[in-house]
C-alpha atoms as a PDB file:
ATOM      1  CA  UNK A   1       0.000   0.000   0.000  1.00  0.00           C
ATOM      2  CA  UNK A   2       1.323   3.387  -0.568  1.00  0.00           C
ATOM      3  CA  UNK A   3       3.163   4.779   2.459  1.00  0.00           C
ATOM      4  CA  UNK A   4       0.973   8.477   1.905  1.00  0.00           C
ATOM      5  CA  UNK A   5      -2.361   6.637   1.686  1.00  0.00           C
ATOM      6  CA  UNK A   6      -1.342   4.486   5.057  1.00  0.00           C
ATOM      7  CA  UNK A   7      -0.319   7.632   6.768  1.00  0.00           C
ATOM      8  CA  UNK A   8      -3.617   9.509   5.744  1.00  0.00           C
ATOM      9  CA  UNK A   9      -5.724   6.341   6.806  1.00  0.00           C
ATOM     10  CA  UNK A  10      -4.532   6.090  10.178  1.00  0.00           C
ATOM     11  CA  UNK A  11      -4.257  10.034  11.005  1.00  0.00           C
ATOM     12  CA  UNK A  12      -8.299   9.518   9.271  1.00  0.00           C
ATOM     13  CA  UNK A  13      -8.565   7.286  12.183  1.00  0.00           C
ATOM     14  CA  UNK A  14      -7.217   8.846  15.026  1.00  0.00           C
ATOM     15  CA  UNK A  15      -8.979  12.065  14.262  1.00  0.00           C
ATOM     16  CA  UNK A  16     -12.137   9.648  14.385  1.00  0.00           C
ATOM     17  CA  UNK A  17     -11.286   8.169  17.496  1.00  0.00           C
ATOM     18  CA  UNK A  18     -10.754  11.570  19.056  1.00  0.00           C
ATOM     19  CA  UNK A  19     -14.137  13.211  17.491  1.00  0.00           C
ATOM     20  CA  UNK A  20     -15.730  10.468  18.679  1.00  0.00           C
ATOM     21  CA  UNK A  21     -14.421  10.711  22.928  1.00  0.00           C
ATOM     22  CA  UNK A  22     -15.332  14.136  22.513  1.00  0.00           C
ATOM     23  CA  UNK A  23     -18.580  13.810  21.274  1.00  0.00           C
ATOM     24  CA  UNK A  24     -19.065  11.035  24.189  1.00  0.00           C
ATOM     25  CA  UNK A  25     -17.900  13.371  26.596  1.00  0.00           C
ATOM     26  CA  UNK A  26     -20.083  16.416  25.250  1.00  0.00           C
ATOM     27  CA  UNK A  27     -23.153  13.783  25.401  1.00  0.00           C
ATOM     28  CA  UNK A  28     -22.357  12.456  29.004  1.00  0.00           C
ATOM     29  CA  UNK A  29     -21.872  16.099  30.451  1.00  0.00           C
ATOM     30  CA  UNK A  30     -25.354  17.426  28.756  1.00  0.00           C
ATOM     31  CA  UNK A  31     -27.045  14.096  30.105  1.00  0.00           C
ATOM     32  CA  UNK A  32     -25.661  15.244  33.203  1.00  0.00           C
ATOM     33  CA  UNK A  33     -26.878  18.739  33.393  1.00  0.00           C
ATOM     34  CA  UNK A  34     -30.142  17.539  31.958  1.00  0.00           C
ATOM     35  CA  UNK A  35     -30.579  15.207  34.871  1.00  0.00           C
ATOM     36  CA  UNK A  36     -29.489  18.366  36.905  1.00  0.00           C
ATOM     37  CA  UNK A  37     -32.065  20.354  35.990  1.00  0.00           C
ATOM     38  CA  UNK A  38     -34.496  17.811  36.179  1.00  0.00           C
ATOM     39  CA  UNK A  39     -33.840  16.804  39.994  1.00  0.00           C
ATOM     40  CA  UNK A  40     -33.341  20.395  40.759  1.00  0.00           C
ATOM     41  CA  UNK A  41     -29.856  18.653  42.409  1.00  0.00           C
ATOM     42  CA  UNK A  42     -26.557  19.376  41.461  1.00  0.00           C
ATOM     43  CA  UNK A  43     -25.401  16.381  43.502  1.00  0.00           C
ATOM     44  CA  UNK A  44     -27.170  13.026  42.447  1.00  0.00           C
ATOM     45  CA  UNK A  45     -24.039  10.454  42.896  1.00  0.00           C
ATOM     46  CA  UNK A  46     -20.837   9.922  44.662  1.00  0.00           C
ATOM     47  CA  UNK A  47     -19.122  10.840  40.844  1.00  0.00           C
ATOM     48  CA  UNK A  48     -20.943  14.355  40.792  1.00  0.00           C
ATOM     49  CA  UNK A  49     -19.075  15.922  43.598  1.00  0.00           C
ATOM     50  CA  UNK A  50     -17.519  12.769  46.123  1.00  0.00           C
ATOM     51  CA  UNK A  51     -17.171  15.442  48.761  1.00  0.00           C
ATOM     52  CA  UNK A  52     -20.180  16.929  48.777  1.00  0.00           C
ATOM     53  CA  UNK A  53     -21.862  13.654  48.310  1.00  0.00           C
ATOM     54  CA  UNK A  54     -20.428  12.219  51.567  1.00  0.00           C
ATOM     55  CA  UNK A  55     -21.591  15.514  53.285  1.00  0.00           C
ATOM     56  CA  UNK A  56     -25.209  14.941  52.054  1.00  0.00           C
ATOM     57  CA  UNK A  57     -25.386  11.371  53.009  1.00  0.00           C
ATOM     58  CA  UNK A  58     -24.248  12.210  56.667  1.00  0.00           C
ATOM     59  CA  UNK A  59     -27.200  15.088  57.082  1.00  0.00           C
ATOM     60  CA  UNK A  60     -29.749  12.999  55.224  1.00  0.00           C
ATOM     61  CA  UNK A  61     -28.446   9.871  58.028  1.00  0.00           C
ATOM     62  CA  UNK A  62     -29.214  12.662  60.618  1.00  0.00           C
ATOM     63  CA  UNK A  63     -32.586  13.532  59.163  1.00  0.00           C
ATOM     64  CA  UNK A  64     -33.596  10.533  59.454  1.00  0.00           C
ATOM     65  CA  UNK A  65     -32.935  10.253  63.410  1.00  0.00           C
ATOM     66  CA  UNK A  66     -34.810  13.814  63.574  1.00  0.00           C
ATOM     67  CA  UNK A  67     -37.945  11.659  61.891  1.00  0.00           C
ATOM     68  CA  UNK A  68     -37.743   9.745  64.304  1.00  0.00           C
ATOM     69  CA  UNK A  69     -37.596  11.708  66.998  1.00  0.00           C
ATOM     70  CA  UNK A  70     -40.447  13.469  65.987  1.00  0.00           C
ATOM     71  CA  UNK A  71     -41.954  10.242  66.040  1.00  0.00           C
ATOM     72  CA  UNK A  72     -41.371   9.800  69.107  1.00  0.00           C
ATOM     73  CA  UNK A  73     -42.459  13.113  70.430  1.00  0.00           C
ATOM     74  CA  UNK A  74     -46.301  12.555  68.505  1.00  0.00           C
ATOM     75  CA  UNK A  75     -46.409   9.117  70.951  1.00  0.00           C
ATOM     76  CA  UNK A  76     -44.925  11.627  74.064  1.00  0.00           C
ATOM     77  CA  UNK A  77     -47.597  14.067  73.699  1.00  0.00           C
ATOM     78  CA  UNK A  78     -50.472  11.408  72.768  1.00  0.00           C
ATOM     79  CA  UNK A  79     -49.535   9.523  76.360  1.00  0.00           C
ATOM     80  CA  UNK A  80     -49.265  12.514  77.921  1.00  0.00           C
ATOM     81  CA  UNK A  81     -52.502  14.121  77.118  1.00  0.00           C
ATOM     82  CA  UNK A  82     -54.498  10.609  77.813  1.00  0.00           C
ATOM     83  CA  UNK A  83     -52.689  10.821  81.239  1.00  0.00           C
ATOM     84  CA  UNK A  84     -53.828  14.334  81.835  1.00  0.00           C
ATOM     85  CA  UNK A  85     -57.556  13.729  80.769  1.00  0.00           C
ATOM     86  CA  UNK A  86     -57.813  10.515  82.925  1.00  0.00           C
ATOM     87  CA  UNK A  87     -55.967  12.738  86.062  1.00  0.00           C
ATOM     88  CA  UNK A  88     -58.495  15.262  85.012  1.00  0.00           C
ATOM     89  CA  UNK A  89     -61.647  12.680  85.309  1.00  0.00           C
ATOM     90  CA  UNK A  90     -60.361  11.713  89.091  1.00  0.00           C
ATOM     91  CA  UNK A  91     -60.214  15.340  90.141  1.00  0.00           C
ATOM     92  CA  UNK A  92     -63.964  15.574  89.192  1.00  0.00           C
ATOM     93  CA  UNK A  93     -64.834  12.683  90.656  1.00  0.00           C
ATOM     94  CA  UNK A  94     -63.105  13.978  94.494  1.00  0.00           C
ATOM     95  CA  UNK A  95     -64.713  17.203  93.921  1.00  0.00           C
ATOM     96  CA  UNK A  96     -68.229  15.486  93.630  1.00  0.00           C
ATOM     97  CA  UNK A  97     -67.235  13.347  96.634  1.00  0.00           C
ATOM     98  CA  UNK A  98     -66.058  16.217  98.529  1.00  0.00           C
ATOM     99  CA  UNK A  99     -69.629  18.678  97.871  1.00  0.00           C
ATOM    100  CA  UNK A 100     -71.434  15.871  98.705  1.00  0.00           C
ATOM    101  CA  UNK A 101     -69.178  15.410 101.943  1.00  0.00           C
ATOM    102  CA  UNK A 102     -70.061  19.125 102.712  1.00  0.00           C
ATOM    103  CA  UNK A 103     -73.890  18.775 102.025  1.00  0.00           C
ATOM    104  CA  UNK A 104     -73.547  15.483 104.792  1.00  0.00           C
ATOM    105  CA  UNK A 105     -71.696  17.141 107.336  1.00  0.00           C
ATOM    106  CA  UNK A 106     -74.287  19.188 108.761  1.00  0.00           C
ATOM    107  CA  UNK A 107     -75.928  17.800 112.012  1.00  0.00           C
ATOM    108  CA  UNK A 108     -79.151  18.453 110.010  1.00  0.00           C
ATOM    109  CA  UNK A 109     -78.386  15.581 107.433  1.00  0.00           C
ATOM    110  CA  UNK A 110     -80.431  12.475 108.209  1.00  0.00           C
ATOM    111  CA  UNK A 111     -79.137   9.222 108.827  1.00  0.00           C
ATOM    112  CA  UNK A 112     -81.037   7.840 105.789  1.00  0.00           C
ATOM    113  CA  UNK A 113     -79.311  10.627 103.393  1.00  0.00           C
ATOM    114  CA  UNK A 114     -76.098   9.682 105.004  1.00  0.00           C
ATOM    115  CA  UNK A 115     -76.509   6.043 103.953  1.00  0.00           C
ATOM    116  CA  UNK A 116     -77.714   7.144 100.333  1.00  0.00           C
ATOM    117  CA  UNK A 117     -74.496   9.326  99.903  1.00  0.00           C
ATOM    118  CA  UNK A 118     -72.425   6.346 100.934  1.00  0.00           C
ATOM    119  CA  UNK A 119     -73.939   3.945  98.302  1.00  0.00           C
ATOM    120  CA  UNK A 120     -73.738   6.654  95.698  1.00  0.00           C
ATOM    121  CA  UNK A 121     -70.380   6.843  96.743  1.00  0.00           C
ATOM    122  CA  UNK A 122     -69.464   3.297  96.697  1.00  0.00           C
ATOM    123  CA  UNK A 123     -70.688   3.144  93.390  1.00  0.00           C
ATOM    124  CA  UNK A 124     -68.647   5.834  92.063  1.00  0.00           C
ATOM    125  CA  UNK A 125     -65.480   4.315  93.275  1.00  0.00           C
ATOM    126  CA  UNK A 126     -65.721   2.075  90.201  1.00  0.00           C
ATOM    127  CA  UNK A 127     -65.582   4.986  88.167  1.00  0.00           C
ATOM    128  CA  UNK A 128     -62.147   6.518  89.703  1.00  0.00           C
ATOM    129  CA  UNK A 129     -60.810   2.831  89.693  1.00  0.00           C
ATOM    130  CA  UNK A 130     -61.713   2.774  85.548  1.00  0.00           C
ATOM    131  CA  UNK A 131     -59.474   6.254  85.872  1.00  0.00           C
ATOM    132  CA  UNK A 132     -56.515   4.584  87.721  1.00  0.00           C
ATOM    133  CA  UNK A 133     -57.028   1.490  85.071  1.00  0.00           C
ATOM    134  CA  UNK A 134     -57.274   4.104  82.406  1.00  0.00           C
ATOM    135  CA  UNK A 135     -55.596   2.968  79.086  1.00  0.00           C
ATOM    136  CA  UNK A 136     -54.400   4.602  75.521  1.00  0.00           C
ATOM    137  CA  UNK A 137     -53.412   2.810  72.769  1.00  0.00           C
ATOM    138  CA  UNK A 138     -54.393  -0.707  74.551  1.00  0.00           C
ATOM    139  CA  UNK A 139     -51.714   0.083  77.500  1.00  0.00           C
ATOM    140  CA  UNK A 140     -52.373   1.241  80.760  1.00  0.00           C
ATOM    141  CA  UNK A 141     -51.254   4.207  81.966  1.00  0.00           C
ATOM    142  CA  UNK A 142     -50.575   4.141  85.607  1.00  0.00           C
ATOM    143  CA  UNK A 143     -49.044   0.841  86.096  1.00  0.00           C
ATOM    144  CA  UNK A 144     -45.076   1.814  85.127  1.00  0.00           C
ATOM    145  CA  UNK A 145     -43.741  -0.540  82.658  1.00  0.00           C
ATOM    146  CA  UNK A 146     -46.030  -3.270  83.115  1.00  0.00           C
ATOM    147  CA  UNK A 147     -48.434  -1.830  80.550  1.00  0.00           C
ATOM    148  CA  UNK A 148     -50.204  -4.746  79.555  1.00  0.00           C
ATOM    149  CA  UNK A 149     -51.196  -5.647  82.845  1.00  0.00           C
ATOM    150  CA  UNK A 150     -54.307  -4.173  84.656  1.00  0.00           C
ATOM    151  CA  UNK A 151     -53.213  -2.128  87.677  1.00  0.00           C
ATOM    152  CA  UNK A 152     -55.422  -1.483  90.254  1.00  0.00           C
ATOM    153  CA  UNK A 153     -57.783  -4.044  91.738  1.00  0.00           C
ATOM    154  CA  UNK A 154     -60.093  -4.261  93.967  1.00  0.00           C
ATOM    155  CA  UNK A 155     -59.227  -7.326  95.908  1.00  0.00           C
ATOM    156  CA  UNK A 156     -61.499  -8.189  99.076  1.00  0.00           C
ATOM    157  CA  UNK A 157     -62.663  -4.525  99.509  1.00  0.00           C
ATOM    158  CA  UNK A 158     -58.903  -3.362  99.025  1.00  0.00           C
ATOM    159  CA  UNK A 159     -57.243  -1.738  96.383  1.00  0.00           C
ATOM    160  CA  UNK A 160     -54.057  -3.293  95.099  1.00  0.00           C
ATOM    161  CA  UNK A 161     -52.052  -1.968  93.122  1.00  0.00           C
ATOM    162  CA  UNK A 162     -50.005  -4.849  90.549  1.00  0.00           C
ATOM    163  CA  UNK A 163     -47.930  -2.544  88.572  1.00  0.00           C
ATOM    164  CA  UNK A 164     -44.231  -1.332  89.409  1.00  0.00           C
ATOM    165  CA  UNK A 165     -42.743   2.132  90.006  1.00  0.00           C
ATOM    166  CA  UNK A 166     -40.355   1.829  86.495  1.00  0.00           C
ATOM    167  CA  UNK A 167     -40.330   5.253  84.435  1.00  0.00           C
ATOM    168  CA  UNK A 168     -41.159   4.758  80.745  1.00  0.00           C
ATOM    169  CA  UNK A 169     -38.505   6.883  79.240  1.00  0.00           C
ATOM    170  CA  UNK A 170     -38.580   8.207  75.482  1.00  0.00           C
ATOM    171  CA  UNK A 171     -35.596   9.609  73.782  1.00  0.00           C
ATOM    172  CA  UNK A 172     -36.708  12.920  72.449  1.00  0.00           C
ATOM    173  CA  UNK A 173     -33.548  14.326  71.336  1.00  0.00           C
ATOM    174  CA  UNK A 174     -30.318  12.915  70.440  1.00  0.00           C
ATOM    175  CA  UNK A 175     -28.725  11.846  74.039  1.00  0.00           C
ATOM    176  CA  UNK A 176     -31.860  13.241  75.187  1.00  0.00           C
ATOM    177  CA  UNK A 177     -34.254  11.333  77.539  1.00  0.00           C
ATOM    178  CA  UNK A 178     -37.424  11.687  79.556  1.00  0.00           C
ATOM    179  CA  UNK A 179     -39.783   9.795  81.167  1.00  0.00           C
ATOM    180  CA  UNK A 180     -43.569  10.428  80.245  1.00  0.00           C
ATOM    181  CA  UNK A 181     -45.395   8.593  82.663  1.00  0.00           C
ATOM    182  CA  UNK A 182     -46.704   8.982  85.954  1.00  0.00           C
ATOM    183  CA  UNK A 183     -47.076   5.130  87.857  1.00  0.00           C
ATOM    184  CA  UNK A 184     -49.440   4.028  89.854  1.00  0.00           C
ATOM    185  CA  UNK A 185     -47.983   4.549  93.152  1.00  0.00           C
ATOM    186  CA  UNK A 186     -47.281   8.546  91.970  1.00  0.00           C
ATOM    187  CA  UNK A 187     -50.888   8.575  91.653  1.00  0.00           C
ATOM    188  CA  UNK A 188     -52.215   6.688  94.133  1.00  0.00           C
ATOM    189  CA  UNK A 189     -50.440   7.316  96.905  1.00  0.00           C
ATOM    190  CA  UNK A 190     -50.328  11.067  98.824  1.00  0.00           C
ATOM    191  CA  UNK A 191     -47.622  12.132 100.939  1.00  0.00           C
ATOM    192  CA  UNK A 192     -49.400  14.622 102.935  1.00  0.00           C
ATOM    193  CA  UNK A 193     -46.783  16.047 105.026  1.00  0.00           C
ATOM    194  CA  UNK A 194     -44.173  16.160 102.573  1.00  0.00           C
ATOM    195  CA  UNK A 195     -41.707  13.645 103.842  1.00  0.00           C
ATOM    196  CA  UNK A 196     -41.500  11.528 101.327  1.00  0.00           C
ATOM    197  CA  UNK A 197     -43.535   8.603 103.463  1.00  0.00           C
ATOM    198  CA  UNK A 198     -46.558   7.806 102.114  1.00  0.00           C
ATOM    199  CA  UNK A 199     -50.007   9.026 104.654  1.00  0.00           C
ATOM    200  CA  UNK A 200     -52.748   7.138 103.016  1.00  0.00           C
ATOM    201  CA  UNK A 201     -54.144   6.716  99.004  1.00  0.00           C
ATOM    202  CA  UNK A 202     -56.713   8.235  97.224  1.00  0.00           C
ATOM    203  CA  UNK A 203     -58.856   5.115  96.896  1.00  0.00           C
ATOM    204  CA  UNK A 204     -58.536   4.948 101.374  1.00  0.00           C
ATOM    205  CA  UNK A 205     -59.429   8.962 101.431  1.00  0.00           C
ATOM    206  CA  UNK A 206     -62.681   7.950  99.554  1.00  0.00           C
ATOM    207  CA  UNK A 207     -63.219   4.543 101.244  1.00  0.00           C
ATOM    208  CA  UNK A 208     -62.814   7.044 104.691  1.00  0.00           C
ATOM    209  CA  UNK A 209     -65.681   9.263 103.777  1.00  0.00           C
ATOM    210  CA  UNK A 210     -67.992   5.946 102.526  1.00  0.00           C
ATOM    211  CA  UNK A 211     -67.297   5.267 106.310  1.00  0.00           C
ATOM    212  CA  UNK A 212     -67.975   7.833 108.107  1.00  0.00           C
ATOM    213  CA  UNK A 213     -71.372   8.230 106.364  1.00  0.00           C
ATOM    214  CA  UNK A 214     -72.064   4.865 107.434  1.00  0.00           C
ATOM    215  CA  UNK A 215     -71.145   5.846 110.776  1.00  0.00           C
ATOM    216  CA  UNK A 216     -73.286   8.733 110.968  1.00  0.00           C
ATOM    217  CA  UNK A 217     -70.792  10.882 112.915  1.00  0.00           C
ATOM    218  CA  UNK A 218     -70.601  14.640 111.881  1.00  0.00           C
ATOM    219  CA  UNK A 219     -66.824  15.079 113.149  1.00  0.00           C
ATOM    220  CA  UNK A 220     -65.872  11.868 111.125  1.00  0.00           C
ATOM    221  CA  UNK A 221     -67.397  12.970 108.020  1.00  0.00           C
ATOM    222  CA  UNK A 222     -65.605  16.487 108.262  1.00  0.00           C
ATOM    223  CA  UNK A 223     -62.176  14.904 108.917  1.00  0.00           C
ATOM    224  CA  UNK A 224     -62.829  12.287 105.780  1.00  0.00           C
ATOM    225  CA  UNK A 225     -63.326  15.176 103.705  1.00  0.00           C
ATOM    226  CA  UNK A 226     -60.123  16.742 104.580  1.00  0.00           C
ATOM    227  CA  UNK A 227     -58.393  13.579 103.427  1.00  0.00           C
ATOM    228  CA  UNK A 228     -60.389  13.327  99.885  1.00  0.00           C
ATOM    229  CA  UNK A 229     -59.910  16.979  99.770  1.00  0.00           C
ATOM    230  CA  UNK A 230     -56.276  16.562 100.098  1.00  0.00           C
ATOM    231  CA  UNK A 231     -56.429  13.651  97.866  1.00  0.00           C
ATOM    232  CA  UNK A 232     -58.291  16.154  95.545  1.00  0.00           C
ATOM    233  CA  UNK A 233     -54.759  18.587  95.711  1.00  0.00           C
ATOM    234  CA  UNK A 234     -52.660  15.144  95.194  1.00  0.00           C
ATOM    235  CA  UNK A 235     -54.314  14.737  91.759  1.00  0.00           C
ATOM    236  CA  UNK A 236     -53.914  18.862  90.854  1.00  0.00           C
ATOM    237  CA  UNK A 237     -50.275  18.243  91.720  1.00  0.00           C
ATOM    238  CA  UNK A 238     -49.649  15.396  89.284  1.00  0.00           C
ATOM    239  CA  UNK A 239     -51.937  17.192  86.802  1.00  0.00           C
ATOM    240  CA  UNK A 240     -49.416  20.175  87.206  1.00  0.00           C
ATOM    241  CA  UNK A 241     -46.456  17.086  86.709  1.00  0.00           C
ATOM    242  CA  UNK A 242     -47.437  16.365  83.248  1.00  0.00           C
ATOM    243  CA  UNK A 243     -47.985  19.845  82.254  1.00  0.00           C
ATOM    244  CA  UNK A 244     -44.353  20.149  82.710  1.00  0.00           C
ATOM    245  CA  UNK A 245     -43.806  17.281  80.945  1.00  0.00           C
ATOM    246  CA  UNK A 246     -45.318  18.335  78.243  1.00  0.00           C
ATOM    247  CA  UNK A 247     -43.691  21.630  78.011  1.00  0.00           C
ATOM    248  CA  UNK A 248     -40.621  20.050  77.867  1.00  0.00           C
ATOM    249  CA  UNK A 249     -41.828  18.158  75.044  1.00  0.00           C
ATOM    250  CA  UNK A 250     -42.882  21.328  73.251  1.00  0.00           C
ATOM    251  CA  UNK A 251     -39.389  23.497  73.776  1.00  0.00           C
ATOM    252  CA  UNK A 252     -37.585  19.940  72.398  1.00  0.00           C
ATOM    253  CA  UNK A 253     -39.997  19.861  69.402  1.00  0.00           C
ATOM    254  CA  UNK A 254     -39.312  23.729  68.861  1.00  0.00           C
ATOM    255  CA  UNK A 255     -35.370  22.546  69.129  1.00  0.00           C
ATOM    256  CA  UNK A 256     -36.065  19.526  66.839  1.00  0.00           C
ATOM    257  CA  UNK A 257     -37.557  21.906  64.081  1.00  0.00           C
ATOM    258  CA  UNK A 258     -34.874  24.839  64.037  1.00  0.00           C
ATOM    259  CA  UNK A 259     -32.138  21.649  63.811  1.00  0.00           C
ATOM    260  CA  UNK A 260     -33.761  20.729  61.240  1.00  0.00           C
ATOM    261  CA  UNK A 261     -34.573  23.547  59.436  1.00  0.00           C
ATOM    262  CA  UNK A 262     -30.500  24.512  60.051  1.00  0.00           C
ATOM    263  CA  UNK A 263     -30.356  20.941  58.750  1.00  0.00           C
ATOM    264  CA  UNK A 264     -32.117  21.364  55.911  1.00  0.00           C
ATOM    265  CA  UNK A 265     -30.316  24.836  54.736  1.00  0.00           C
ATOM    266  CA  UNK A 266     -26.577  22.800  54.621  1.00  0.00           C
ATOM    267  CA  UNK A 267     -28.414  19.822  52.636  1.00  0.00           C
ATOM    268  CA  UNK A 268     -29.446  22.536  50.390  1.00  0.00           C
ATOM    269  CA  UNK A 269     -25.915  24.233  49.650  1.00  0.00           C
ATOM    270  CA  UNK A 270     -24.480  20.937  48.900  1.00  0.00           C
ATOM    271  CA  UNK A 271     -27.068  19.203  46.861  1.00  0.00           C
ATOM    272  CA  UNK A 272     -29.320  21.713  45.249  1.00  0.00           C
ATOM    273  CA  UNK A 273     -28.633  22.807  41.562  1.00  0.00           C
ATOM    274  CA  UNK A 274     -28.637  26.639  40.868  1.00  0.00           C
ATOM    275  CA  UNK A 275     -31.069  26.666  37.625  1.00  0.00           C
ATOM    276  CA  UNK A 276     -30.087  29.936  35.701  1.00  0.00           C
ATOM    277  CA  UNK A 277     -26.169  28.648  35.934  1.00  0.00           C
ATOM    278  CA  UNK A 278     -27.756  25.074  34.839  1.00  0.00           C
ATOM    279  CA  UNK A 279     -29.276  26.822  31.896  1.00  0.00           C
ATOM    280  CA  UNK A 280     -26.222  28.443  30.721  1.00  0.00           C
ATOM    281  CA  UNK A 281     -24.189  25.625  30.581  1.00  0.00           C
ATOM    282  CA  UNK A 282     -26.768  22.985  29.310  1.00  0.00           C
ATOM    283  CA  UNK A 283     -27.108  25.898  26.432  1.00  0.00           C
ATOM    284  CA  UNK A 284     -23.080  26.087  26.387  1.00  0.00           C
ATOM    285  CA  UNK A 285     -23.005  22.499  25.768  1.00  0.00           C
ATOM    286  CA  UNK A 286     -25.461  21.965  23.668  1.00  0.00           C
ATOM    287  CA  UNK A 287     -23.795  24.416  21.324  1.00  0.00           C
ATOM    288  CA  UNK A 288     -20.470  22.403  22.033  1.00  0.00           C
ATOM    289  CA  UNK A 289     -21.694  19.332  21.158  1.00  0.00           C
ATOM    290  CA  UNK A 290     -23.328  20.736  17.574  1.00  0.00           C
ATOM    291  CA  UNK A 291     -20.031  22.233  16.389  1.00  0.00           C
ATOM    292  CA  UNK A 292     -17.854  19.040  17.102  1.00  0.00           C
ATOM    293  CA  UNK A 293     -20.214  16.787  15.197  1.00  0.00           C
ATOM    294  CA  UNK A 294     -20.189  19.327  12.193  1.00  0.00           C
ATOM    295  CA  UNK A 295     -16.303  19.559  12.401  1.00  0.00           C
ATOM    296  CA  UNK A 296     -16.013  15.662  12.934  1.00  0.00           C
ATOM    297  CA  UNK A 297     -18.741  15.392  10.117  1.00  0.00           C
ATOM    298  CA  UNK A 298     -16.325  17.297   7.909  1.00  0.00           C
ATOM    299  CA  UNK A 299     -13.066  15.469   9.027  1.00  0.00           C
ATOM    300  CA  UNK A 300     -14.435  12.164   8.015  1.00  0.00           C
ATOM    301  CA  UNK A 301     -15.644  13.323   4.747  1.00  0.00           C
ATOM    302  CA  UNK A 302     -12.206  14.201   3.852  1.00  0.00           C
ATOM    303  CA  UNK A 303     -10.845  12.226   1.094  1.00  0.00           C
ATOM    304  CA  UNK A 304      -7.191  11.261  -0.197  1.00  0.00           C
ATOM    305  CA  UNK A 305      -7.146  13.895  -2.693  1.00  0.00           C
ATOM    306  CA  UNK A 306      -8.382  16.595  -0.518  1.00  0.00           C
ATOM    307  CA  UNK A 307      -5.477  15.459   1.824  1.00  0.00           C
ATOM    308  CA  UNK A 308      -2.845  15.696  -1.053  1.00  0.00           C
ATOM    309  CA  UNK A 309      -4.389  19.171  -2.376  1.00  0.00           C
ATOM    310  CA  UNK A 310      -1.773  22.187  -1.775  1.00  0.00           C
END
C-alpha cells in the first residue's frame, strides 16, 4: 500500500477516534446537566461531587434520626394528654365526693341521706378505679412498665395496686431522655406532710368518707373530707407534673424543628442545583456538542485527494 495513503488512513482514524471521545464526553456532560435540571440537584451520585456527596449522606443519616424523633415526640404528647384527661376525670370525681361530703356534714343531714351518699359513693369508686385502670393505645397508663397488665384491683374490699414504680422513658432528642409517665404509686399514693412517706391513698381517702357516712358521725365525716380533699390537691399536683412534661416536650420539638430547618439549609448548599447557571451551561453544551459533530462530520468526509491538495 502506498506509504501516503497508510499515513492519511490512520491520522483519518485517530482524528475519528478523538471526534468520537469528545462527542461522548459532550453527550455524558449534557445528560448530566439535563438530569441536573431535572432533579433540581446538582449532587445526584458519589461521581458528581464525592465530597459533597459524603456531606449529604451524613445530614440525610441525621434527618432521618430527627424523623424519628419526631416520632417519638407525637407518641410523648399522645400519652401525655391521655394521662392528663384521665388525672383530670379523678379530680372531678373527688370534687363530687367532697360537695357531697359538705352537704352530709351538717348535724341536720339524716341518717337515711347519710346512707344514700355512701352507696352513691361506693358506686362511684368504680368509676375513679376505671381512671386509675385508664388505658391509651391498649396500654395502661398508671401501672409503670407493666403496661399490659391491669393495675389497680379491687381485691377483698382493698385496692391493690399490681404494677411497678419503672419510668417509661422516650428519647426525644439525640442523648436526650425523659420519662412520660406517671405510675401508679405517683398517683395513688399522697404524701401529705411532705416527707417523702406515704399518709394514706386516694382510693382509702374515699373509702374514709364511705365510712364515716355509714357511721353517721358529723366530726368523722368532716375529717374524711379533709383527706379526699387533700387527695383532691394530690391529683392537681400530678396534673401540674405532666404539664411540665409536656412543656418540655414542646421546647424539644421547637429545638427539633430549628435543627432541622439549620439541617435542611446545609443539605441545600451541597445538593441543590442553581437553575439559571444550569441553563447556561446545558445551552453552552449543547452548542459544544453541535459544532464538534459538524467539524467531525467534515473530518471524516475528507478524502485522499483533498489530503494531497496544496
Amino acid at each position: 500500500m502506498d506509504p501516503l495513503n497508510v499515513a492519511f488512513t490512520r491520522q483519518q482514524s485517530l482524528y475519528q477516534v478523538l471526534a468520537e471521545r469528545q462527542i461522548q464526553e459532550r453527550r455524558l456532560e449534557l445528560a448530566r446537566l439535563q438530569e441536573q435540571m431535572a432533579t433540581g440537584r446538582r449532587v445526584n451520585r458519589p461521581s458528581d461531587d464525592p465530597g459533597a456527596y459524603t456531606r449529604s449522606q451524613a445530614l440525610r443519616r441525621l434527618a432521618q434520626r430527627y424523623d424519628q424523633h419526631e416520632r417519638t415526640l407525637t407518641i410523648g404528647r399522645a400519652w401525655l394528654t391521655a394521662t392528663e384527661d384521665a388525672l383530670s376525670t379523678l379530680v372531678d370525681l373527688f370534687n363530687s365526693a367532697y360537695e357531697e361530703g359538705v352537704r352530709m356534714a351538717t348535724d341536720t343531714a339524716s341518717t337515711a341521706d347519710r346512707a344514700t351518699t355512701a352507696d352513691v359513693l361506693e358506686q362511684r369508686l368504680q368509676a375513679v378505679l376505671d381512671q386509675l385502670n385508664a388505658r391509651h393505645n391498649g396500654e395502661y397508663l398508671f401501672a409503670g412498665t407493666r403496661t399490659t397488665t391491669q393495675p389497680f384491683q379491687l381485691s377483698g374490699g382493698t385496692v391493690v395496686y399490681n404494677g411497678n414504680d419503672q419510668t417509661r422513658l422516650l428519647e426525644i432528642a439525640p442523648g436526650l431522655q425523659i420519662a412520660v409517665n406517671l405510675t401508679g404509686n405517683d398517683v395513688w399514693e399522697v404524701d401529705e406532710n411532705g416527707d417523702s412517706v406515704t399518709d394514706f391513698t386516694i382510693t382509702e381517702a374515699w373509702q374514709d368518707l364511705i365510712d364515716a357516712l355509714r357511721a353517721d358521725d358529723t366530726t368523722q365525716i368532716q375529717n374524711a373530707m379533709a383527706r379526699v380533699e387533700a387527695a383532691r390537691d394530690h391529683l392537681l399536683d400530678r396534673i401540674a407534673q405532666v404539664g411540665e412534661t409536656s412543656r418540655r416536650l414542646s421546647m424539644a420539638e421547637t429545638e427539633l424543628q430549628d435543627a432541622r430547618l439549620r439541617l435542611e439549609s446545609q443539605r441545600s448548599d451541597l445538593e441543590d442545583a442553581d437553575f439559571a447557571e444550569i441553563a447556561v451551561k446545558l445551552q453552552r453544551n449543547q452548542l459544544s456538542l453541535e459544532a464538534t459533530l459538524q467539524v467531525t462530520s467534515r473530518l471524516l468526509q475528507t478524502s485522499l485527494l483533498n489530503y494531497l491538495a496544496p
